[in-house]
PDB file of N, CA and C in Angstrom:
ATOM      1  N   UNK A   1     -70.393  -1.125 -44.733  1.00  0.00           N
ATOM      2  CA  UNK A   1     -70.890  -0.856 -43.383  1.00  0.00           C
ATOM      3  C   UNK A   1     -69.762  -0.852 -42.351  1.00  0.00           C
ATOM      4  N   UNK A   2     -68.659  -1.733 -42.624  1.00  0.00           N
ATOM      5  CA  UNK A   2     -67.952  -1.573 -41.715  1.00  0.00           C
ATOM      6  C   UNK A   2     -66.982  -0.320 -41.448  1.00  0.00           C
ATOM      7  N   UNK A   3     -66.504   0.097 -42.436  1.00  0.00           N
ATOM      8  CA  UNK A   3     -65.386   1.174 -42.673  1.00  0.00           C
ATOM      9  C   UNK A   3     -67.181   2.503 -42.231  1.00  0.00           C
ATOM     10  N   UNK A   4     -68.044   2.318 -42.170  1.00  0.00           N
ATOM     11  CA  UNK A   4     -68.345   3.487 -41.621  1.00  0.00           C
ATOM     12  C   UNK A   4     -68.518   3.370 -40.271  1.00  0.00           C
ATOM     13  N   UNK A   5     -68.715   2.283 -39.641  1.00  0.00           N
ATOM     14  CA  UNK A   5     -68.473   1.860 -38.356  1.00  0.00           C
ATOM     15  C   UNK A   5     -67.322   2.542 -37.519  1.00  0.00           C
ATOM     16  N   UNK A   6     -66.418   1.797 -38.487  1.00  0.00           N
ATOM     17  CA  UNK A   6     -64.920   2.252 -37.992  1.00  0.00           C
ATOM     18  C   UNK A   6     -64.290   3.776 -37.737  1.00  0.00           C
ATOM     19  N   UNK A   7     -65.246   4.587 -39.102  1.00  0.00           N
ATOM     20  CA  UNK A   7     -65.299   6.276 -38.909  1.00  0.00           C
ATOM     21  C   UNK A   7     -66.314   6.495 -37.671  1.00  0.00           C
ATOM     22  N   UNK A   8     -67.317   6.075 -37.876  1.00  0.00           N
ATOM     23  CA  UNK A   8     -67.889   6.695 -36.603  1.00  0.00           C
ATOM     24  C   UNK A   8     -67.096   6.035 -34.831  1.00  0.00           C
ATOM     25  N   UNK A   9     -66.810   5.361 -34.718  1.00  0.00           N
ATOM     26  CA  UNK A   9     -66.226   5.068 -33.776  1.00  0.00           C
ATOM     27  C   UNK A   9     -65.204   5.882 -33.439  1.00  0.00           C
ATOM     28  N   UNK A  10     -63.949   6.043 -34.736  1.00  0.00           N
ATOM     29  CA  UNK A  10     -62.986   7.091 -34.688  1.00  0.00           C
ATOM     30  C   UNK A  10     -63.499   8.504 -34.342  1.00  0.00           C
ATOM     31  N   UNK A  11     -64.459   9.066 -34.826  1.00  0.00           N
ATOM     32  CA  UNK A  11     -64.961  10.222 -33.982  1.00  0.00           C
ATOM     33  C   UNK A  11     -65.352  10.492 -33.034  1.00  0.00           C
ATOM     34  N   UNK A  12     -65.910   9.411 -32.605  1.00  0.00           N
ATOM     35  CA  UNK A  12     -66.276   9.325 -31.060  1.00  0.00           C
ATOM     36  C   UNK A  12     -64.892   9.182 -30.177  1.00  0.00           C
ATOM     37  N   UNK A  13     -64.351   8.455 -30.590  1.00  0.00           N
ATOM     38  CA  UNK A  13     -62.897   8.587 -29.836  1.00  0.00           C
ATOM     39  C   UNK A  13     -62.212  10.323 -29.781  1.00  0.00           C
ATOM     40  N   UNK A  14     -62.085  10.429 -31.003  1.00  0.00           N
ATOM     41  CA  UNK A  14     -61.499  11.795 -30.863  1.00  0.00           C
ATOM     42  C   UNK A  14     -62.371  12.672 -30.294  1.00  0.00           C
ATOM     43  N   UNK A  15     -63.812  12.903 -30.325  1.00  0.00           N
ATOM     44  CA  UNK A  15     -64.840  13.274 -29.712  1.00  0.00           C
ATOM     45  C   UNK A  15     -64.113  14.017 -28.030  1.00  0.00           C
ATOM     46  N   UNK A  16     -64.148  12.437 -27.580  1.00  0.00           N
ATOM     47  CA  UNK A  16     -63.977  12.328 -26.171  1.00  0.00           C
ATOM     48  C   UNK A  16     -62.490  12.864 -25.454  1.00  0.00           C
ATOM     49  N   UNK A  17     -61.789  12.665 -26.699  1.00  0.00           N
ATOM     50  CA  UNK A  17     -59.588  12.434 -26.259  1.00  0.00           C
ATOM     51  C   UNK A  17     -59.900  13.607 -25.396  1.00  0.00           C
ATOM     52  N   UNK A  18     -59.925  15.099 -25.594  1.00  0.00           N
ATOM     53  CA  UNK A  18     -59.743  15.983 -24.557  1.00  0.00           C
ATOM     54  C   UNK A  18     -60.155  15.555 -23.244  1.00  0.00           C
ATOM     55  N   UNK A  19     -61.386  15.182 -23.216  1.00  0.00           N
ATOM     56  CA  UNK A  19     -62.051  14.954 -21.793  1.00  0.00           C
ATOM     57  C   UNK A  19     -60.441  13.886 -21.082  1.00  0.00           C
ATOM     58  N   UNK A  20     -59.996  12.518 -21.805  1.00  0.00           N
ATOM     59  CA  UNK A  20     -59.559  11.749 -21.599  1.00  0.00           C
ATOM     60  C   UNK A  20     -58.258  12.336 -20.915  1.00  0.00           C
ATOM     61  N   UNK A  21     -57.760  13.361 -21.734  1.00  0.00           N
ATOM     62  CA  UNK A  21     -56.371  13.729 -21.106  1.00  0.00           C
ATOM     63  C   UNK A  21     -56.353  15.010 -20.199  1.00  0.00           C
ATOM     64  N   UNK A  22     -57.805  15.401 -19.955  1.00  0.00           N
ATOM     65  CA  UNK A  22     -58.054  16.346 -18.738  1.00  0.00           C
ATOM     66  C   UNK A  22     -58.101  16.137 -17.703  1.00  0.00           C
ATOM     67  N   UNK A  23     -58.701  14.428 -17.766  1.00  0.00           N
ATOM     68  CA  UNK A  23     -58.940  13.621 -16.524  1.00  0.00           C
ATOM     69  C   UNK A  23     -57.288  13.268 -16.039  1.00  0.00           C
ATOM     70  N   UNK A  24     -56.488  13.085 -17.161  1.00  0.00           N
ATOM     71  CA  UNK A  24     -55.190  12.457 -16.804  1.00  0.00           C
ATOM     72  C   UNK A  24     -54.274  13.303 -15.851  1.00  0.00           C
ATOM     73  N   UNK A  25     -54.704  14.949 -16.646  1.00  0.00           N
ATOM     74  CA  UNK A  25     -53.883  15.716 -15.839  1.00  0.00           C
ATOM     75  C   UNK A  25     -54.198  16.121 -14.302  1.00  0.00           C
ATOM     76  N   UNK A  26     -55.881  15.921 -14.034  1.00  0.00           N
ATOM     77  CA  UNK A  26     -56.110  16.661 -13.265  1.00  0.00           C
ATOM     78  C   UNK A  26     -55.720  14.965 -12.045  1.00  0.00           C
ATOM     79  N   UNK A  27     -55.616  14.302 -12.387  1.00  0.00           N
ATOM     80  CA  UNK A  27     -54.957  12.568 -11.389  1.00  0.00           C
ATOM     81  C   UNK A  27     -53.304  13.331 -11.354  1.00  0.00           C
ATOM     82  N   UNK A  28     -52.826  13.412 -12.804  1.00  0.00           N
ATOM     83  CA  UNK A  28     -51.318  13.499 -12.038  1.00  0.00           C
ATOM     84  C   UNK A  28     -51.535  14.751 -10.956  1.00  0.00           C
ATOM     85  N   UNK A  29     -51.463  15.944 -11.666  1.00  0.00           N
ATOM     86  CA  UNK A  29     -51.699  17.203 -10.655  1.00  0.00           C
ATOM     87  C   UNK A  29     -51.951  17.201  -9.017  1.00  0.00           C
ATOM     88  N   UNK A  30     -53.248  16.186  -9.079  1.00  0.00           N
ATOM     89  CA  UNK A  30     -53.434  15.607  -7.710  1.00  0.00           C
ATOM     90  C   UNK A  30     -52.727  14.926  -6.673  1.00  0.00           C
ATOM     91  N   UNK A  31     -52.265  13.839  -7.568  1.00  0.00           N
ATOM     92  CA  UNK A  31     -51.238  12.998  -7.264  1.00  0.00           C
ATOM     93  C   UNK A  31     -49.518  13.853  -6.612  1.00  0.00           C
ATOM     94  N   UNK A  32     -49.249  15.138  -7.907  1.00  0.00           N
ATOM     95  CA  UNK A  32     -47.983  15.378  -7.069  1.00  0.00           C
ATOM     96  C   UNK A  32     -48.102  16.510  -6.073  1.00  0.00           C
ATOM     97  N   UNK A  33     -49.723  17.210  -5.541  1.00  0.00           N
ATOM     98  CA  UNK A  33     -50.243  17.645  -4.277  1.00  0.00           C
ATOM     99  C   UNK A  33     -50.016  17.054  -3.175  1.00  0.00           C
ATOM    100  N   UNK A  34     -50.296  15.841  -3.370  1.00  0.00           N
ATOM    101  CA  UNK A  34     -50.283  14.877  -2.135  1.00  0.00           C
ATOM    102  C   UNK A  34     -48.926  14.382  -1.866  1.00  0.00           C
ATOM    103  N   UNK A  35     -48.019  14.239  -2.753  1.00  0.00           N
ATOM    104  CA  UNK A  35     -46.731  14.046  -2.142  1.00  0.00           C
ATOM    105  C   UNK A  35     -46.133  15.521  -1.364  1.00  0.00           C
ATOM    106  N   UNK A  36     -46.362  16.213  -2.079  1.00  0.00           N
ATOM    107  CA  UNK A  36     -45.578  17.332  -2.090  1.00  0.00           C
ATOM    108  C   UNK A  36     -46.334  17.950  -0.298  1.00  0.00           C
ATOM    109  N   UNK A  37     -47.879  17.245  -0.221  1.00  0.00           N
ATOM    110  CA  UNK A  37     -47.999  17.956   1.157  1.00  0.00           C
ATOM    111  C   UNK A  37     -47.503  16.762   2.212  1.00  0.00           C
ATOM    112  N   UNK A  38     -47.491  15.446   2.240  1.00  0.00           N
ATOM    113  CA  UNK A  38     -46.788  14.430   2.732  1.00  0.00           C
ATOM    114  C   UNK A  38     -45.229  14.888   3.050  1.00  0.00           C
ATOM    115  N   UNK A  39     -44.432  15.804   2.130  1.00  0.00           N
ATOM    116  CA  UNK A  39     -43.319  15.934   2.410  1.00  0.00           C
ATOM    117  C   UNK A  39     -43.520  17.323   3.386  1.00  0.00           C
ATOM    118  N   UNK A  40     -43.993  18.766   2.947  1.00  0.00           N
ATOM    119  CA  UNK A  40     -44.151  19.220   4.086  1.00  0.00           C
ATOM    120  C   UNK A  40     -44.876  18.603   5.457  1.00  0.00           C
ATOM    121  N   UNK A  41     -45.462  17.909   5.635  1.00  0.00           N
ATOM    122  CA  UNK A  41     -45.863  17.329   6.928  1.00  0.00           C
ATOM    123  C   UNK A  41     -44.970  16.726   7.595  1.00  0.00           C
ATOM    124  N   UNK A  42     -44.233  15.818   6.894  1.00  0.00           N
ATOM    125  CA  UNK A  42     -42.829  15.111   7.357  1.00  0.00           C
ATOM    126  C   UNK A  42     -42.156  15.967   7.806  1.00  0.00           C
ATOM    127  N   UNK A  43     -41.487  17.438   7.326  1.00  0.00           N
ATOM    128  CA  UNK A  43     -40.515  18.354   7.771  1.00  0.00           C
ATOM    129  C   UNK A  43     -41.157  19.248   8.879  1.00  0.00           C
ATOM    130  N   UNK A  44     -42.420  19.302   9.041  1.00  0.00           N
ATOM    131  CA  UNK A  44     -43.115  19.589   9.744  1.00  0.00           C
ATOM    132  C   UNK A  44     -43.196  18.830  11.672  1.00  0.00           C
ATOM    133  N   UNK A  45     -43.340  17.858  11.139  1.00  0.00           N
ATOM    134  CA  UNK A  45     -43.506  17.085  12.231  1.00  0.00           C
ATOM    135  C   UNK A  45     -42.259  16.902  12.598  1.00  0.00           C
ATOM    136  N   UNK A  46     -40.575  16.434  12.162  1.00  0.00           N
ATOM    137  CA  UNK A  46     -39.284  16.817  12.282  1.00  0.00           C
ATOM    138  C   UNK A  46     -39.420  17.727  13.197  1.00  0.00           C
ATOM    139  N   UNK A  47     -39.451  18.574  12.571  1.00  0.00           N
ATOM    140  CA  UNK A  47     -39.111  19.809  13.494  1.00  0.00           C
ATOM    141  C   UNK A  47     -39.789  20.309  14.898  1.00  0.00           C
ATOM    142  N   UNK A  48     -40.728  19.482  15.081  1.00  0.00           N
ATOM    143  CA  UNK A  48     -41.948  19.774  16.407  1.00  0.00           C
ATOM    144  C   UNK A  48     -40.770  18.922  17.017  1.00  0.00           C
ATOM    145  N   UNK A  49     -40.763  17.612  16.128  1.00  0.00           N
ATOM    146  CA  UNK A  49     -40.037  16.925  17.503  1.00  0.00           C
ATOM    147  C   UNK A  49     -38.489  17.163  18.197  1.00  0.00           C
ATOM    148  N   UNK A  50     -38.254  17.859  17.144  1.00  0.00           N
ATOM    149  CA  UNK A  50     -36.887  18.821  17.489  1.00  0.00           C
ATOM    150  C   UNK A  50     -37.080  19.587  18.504  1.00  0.00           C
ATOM    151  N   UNK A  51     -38.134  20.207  18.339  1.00  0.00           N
ATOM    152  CA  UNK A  51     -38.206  21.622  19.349  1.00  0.00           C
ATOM    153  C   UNK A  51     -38.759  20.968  20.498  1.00  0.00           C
ATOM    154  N   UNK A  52     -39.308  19.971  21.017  1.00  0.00           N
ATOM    155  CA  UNK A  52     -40.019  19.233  22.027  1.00  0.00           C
ATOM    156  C   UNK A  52     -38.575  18.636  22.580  1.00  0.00           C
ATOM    157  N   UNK A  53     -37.576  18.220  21.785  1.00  0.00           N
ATOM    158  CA  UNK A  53     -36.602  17.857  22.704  1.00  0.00           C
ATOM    159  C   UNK A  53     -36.039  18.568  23.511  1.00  0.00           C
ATOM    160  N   UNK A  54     -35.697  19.876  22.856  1.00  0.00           N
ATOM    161  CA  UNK A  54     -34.783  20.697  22.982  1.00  0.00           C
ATOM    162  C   UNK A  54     -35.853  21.557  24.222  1.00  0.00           C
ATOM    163  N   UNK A  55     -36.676  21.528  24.210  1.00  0.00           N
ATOM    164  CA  UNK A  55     -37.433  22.199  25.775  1.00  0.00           C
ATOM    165  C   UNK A  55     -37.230  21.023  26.435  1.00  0.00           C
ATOM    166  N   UNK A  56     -37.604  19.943  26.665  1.00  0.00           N
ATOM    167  CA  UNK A  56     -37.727  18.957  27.732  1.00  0.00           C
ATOM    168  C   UNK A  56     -35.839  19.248  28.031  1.00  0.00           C
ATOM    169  N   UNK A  57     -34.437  18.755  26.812  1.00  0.00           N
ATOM    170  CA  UNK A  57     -33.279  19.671  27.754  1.00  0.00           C
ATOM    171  C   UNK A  57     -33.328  19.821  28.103  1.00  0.00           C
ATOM    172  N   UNK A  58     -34.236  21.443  27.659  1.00  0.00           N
ATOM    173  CA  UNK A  58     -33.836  23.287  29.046  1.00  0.00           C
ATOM    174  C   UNK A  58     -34.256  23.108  29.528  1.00  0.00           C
ATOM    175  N   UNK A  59     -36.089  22.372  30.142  1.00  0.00           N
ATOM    176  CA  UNK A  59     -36.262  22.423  31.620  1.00  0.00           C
ATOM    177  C   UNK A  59     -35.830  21.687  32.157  1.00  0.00           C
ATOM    178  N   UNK A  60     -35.343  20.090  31.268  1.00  0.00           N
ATOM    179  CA  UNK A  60     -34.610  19.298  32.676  1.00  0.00           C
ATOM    180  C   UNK A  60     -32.879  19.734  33.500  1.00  0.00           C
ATOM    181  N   UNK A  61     -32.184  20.242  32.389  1.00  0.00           N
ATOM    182  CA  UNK A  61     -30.885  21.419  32.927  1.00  0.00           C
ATOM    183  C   UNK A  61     -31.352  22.339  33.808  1.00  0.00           C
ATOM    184  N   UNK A  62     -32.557  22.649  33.894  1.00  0.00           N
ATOM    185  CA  UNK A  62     -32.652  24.480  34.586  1.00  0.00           C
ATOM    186  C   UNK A  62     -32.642  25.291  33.810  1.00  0.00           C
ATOM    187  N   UNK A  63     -32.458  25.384  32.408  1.00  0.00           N
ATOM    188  CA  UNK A  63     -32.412  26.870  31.447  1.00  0.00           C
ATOM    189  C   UNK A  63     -33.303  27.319  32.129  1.00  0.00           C
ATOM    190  N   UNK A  64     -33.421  28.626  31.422  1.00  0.00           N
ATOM    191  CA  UNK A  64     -34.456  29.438  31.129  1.00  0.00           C
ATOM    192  C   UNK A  64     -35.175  28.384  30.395  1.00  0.00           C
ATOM    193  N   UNK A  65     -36.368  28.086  30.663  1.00  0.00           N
ATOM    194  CA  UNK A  65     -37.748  27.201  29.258  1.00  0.00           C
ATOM    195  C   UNK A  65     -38.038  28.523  28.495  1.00  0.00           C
ATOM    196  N   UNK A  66     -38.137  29.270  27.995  1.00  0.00           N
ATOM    197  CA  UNK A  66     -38.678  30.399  27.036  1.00  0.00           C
ATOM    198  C   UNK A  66     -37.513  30.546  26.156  1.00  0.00           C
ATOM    199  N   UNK A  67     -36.383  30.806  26.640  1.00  0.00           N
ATOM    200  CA  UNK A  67     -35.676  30.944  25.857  1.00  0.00           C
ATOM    201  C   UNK A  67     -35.056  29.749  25.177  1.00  0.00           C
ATOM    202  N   UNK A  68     -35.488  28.856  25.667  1.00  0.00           N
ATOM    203  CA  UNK A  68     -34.571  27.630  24.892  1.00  0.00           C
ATOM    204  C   UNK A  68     -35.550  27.394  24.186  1.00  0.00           C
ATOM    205  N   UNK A  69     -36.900  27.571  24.254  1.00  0.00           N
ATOM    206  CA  UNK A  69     -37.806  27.041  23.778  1.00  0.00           C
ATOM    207  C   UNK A  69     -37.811  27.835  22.103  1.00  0.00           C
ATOM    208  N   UNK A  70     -37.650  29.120  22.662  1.00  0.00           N
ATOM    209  CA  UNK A  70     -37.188  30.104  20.822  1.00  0.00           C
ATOM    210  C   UNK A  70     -36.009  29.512  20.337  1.00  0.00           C
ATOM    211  N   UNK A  71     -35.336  29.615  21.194  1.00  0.00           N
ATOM    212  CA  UNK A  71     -33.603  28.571  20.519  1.00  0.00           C
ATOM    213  C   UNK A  71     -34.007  27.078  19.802  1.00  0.00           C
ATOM    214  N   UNK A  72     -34.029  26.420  20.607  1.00  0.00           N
ATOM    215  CA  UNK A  72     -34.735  25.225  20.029  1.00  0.00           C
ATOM    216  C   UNK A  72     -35.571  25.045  18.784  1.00  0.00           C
ATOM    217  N   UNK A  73     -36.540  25.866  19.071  1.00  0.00           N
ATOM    218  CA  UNK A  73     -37.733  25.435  17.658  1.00  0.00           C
ATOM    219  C   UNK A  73     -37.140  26.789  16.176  1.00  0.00           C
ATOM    220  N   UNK A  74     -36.016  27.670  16.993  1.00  0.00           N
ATOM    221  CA  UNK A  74     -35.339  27.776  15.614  1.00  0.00           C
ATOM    222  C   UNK A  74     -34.479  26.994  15.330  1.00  0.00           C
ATOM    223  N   UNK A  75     -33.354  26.317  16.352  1.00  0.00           N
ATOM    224  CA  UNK A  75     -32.757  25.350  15.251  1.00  0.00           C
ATOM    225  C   UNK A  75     -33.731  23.715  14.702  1.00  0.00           C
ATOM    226  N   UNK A  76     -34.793  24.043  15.129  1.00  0.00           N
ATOM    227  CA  UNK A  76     -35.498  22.955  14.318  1.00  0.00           C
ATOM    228  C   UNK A  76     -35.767  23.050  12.641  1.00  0.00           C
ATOM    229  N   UNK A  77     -36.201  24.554  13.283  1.00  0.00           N
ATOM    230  CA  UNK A  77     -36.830  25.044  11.630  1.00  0.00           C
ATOM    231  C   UNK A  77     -35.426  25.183  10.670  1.00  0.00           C
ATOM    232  N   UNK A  78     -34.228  25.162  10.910  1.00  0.00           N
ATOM    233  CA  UNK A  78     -33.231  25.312  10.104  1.00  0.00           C
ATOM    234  C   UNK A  78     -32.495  23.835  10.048  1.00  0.00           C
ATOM    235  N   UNK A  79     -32.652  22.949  10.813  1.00  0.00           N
ATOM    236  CA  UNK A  79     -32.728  21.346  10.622  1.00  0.00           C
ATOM    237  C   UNK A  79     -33.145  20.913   9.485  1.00  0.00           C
ATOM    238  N   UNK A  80     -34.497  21.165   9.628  1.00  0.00           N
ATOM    239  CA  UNK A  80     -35.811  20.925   8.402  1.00  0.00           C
ATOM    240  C   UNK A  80     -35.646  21.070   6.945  1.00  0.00           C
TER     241      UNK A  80
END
């Protein structure tokens, strides 16, 4: 009785393994989504605050604000 125990149990295990390592992939998968959008948000937000400096500058100098404001939030985006 026992060794058929032990087979049926073993099938049920193997039964299930796919489900087991579908679940695994679809956690990591998830898992390196969320970093990966954490890091664009970070370079994201960088760069706003780049370009927010770089206008408050030009209007407190007198620039032109429009044009510093394109100047600026491109050298943000090439900061980033």
């Amino acid at each position: 009785m026992k060794i058929g125990r032990i087979i049926q149990s073993t099938n049920l295990i193997l039964n299930y393994f796919p489900l087991f390592i579908s679940l695994k992939m679809i956690i990591i998968k998830r898992t390196r989504f969320i970093d990966e959008e954490i890091y664009i948000m970070n370079k994201v937000s960088k760069g706003l605050v780049l370009a927010l400096a770089g206008i408050t500058v030009g209007t407190s100098t007198g620039l032109s604000t429009t044009l510093f404001q394109s100047t600026s939030v491109a050298y943000a985006a090439e900061m980033t």
